[in-house]
PDB file of N, CA and C in Angstrom:
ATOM      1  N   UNK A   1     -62.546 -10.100 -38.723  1.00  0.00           N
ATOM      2  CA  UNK A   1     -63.818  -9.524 -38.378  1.00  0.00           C
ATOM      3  C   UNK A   1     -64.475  -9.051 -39.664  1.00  0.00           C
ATOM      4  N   UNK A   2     -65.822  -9.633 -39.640  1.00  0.00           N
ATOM      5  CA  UNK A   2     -66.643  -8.775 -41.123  1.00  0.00           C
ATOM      6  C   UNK A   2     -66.185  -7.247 -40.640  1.00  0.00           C
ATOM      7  N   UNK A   3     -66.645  -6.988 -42.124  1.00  0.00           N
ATOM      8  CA  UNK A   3     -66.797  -5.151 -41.765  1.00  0.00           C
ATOM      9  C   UNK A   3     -68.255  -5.469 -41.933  1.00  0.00           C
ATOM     10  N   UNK A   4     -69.411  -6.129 -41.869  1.00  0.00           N
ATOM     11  CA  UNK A   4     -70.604  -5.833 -41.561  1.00  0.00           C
ATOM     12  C   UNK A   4     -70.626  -6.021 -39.735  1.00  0.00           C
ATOM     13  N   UNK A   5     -70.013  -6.899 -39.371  1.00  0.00           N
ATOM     14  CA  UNK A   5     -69.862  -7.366 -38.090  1.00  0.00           C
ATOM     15  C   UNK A   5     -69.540  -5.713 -37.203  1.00  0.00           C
ATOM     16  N   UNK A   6     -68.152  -5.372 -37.710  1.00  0.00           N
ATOM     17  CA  UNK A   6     -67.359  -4.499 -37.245  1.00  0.00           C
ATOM     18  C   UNK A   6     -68.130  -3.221 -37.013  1.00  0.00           C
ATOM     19  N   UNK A   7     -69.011  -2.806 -38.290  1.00  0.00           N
ATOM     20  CA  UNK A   7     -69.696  -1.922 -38.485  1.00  0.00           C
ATOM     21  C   UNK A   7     -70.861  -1.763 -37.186  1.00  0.00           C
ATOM     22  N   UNK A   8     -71.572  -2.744 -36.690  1.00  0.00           N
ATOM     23  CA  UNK A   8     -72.392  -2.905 -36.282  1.00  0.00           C
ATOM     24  C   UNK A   8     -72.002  -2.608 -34.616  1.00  0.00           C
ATOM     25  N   UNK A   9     -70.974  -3.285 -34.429  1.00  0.00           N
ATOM     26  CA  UNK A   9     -69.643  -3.058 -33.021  1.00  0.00           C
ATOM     27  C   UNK A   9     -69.665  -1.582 -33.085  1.00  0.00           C
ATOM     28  N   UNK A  10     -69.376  -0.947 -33.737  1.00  0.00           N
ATOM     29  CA  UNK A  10     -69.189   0.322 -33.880  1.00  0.00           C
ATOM     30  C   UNK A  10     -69.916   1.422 -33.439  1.00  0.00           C
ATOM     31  N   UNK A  11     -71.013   1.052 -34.373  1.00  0.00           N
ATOM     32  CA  UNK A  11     -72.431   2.006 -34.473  1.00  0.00           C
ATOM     33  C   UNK A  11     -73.153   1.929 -32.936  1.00  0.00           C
ATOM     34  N   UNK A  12     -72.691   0.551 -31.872  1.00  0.00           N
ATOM     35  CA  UNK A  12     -73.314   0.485 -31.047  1.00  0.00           C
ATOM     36  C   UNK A  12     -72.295   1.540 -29.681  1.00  0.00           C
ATOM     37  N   UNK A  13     -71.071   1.154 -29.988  1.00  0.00           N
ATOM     38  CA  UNK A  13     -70.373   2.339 -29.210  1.00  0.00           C
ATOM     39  C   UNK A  13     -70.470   3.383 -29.155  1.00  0.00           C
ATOM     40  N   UNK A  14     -70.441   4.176 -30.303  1.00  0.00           N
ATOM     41  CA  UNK A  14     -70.737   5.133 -30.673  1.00  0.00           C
ATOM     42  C   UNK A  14     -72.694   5.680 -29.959  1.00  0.00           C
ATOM     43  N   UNK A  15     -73.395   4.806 -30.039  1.00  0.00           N
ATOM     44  CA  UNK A  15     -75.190   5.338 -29.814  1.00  0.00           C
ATOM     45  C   UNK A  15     -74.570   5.025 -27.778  1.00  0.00           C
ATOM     46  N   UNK A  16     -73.886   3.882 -27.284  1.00  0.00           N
ATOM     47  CA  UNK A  16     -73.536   4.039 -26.211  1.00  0.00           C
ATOM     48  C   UNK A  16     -73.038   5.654 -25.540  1.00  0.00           C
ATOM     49  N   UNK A  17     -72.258   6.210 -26.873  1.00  0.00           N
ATOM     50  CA  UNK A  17     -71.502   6.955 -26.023  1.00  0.00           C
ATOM     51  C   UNK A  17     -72.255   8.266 -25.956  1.00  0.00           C
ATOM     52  N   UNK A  18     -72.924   8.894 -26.859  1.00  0.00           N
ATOM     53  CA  UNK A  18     -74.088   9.319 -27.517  1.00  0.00           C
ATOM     54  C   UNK A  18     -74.930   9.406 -26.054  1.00  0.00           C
ATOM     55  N   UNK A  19     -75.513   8.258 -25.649  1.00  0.00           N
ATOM     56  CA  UNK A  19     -76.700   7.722 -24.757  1.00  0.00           C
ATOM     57  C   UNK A  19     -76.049   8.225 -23.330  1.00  0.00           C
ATOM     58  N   UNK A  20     -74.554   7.820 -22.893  1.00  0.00           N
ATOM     59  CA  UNK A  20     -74.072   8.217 -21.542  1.00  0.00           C
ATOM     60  C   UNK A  20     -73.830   9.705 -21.671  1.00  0.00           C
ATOM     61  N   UNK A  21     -73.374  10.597 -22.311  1.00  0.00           N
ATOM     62  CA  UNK A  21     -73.320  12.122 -22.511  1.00  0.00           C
ATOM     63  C   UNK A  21     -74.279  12.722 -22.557  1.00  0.00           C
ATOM     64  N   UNK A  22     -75.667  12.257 -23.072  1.00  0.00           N
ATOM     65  CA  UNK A  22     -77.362  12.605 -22.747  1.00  0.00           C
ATOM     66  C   UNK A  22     -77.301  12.533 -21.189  1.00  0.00           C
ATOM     67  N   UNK A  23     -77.399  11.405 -21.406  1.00  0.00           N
ATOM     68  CA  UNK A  23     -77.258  11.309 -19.439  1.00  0.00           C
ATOM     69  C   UNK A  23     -76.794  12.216 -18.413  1.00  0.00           C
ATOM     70  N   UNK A  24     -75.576  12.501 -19.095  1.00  0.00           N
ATOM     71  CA  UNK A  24     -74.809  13.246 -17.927  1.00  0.00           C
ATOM     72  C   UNK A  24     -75.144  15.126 -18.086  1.00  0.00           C
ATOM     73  N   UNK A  25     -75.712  14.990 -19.320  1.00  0.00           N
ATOM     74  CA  UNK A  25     -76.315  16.471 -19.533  1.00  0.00           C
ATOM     75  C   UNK A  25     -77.493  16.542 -18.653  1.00  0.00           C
ATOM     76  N   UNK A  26     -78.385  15.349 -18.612  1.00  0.00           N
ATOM     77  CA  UNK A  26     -79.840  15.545 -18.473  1.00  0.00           C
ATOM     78  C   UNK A  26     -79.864  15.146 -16.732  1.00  0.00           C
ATOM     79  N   UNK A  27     -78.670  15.139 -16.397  1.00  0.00           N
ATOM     80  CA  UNK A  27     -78.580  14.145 -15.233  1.00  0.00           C
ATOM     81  C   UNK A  27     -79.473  13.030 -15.088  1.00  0.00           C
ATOM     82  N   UNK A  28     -79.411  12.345 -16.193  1.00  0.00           N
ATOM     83  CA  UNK A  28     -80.687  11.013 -15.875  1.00  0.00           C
ATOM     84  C   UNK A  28     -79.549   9.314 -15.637  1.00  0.00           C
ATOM     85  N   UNK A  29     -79.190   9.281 -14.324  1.00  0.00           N
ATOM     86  CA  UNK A  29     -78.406   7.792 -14.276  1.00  0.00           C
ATOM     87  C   UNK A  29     -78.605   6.860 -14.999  1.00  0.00           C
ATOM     88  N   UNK A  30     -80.397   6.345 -15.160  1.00  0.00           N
ATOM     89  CA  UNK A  30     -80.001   5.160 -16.148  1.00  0.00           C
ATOM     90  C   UNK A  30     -79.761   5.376 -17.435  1.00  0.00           C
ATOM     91  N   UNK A  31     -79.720   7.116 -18.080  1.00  0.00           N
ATOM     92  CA  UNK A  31     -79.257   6.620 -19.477  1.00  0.00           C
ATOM     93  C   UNK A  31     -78.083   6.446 -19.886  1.00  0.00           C
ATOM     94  N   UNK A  32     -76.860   7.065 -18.530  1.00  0.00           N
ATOM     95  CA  UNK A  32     -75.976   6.823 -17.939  1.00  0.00           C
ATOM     96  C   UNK A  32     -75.556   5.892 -18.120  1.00  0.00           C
ATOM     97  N   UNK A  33     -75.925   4.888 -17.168  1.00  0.00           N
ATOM     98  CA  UNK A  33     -75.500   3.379 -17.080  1.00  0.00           C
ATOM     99  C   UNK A  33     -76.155   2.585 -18.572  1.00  0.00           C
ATOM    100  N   UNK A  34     -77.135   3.037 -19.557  1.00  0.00           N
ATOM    101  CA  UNK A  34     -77.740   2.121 -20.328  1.00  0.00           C
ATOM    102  C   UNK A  34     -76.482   1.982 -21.060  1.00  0.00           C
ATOM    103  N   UNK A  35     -75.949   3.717 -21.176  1.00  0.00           N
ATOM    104  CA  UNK A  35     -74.413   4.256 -22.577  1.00  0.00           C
ATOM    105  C   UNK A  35     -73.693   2.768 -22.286  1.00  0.00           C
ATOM    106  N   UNK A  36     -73.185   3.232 -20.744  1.00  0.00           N
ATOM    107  CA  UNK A  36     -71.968   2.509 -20.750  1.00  0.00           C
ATOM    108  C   UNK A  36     -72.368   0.720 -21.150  1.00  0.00           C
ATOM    109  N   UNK A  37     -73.609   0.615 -20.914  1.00  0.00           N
ATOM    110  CA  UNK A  37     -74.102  -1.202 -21.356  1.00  0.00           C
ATOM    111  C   UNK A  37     -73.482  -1.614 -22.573  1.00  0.00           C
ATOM    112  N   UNK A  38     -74.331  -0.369 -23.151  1.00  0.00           N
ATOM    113  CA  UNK A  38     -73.619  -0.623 -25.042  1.00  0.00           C
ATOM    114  C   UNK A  38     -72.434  -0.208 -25.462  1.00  0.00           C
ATOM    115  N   UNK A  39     -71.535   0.297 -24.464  1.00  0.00           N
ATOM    116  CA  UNK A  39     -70.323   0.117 -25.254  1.00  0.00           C
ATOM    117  C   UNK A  39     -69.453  -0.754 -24.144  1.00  0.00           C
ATOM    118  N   UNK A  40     -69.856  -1.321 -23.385  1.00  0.00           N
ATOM    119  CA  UNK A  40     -69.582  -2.756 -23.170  1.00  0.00           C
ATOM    120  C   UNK A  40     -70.056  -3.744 -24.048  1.00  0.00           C
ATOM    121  N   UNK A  41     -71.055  -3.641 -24.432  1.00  0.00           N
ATOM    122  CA  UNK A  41     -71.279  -4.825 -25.688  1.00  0.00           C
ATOM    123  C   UNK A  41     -70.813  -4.752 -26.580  1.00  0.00           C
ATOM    124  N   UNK A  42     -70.224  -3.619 -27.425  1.00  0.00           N
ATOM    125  CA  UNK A  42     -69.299  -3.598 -28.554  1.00  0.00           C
ATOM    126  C   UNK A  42     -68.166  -3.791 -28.407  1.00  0.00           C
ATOM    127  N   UNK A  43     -67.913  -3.317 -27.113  1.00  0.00           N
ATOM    128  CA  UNK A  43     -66.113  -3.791 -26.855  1.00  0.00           C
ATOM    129  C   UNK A  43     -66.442  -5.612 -26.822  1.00  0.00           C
ATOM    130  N   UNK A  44     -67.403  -5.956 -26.345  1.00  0.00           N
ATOM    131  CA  UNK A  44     -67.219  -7.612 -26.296  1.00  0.00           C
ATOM    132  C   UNK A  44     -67.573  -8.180 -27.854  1.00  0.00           C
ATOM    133  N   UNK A  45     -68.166  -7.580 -28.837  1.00  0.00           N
ATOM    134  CA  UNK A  45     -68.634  -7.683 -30.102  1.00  0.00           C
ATOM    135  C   UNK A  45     -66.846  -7.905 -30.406  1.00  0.00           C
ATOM    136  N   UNK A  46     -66.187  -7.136 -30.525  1.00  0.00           N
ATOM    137  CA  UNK A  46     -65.109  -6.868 -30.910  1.00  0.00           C
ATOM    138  C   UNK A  46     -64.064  -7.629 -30.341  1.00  0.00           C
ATOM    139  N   UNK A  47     -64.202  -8.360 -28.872  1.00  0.00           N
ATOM    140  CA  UNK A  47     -63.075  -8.604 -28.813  1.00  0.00           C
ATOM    141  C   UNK A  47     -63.955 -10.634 -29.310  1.00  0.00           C
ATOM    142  N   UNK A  48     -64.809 -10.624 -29.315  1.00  0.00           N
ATOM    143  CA  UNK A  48     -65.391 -12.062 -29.944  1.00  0.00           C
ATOM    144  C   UNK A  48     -64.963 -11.800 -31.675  1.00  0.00           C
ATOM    145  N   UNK A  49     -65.393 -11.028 -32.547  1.00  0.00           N
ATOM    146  CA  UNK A  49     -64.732 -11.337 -33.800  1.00  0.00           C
ATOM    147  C   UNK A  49     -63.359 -11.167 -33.780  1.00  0.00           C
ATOM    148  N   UNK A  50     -62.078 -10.293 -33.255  1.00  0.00           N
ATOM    149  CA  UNK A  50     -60.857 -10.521 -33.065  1.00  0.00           C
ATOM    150  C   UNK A  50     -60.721 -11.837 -32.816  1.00  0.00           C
ATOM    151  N   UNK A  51     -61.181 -12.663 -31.904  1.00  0.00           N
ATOM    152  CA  UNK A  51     -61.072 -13.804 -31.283  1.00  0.00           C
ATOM    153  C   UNK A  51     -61.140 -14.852 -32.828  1.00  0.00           C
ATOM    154  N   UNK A  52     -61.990 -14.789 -33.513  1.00  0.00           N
ATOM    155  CA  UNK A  52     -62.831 -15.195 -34.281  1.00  0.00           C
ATOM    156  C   UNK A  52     -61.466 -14.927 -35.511  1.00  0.00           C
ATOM    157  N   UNK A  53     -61.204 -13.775 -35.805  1.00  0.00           N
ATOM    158  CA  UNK A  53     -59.879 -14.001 -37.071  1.00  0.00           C
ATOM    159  C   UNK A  53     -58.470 -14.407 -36.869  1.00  0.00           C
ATOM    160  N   UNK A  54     -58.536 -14.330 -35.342  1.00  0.00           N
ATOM    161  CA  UNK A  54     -57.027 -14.817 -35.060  1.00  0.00           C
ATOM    162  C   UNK A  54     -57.229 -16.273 -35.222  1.00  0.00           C
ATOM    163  N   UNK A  55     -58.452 -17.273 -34.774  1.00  0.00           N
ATOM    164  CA  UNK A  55     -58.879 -18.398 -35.135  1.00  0.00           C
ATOM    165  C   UNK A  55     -58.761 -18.909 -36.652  1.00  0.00           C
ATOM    166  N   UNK A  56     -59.015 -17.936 -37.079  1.00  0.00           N
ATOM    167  CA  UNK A  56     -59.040 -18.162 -38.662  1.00  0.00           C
ATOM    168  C   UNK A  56     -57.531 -18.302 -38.928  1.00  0.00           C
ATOM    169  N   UNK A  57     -57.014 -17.114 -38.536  1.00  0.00           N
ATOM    170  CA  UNK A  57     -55.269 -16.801 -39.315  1.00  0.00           C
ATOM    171  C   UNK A  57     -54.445 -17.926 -39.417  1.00  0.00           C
ATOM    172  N   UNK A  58     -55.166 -19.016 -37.656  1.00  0.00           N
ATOM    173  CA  UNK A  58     -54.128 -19.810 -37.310  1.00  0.00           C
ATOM    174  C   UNK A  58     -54.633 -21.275 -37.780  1.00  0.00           C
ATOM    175  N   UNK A  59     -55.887 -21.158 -38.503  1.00  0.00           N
ATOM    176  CA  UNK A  59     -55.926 -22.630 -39.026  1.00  0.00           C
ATOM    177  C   UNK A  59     -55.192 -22.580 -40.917  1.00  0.00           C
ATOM    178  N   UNK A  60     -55.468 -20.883 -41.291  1.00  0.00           N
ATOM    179  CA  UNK A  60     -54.747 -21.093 -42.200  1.00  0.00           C
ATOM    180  C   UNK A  60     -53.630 -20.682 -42.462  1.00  0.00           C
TER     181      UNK A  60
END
């Protein structure tokens, strides 16, 4: 995985998790559900470049 890649995976979990704890302060559901969007997309960011170096490891 880049660490620009990784970085980016990251920063989005993190504003996810950020975004669902607003939510649950402000009681507002969709910012709720927006959190949890984006750190579903970083967990899939992450498990696509994992995917992506184990590919690598095993051609070289």
């Amino acid at each position: 995985m880049s660490n620009e890649d990784k970085a980016k995976a990251t920063a989005k979990n993190i504003e996810g998790k950020a975004q669902e704890a607003m939510g649950k302060v402000t009681g507002d559901p969709e910012d709720k559900a927006e959190g949890k969007m984006k750190q579903g997309e970083a967990k899939a960011r992450h498990t696509v470049e994992n995917a992506k170096d184990k590919a690598k490891q095993a051609i070289d």
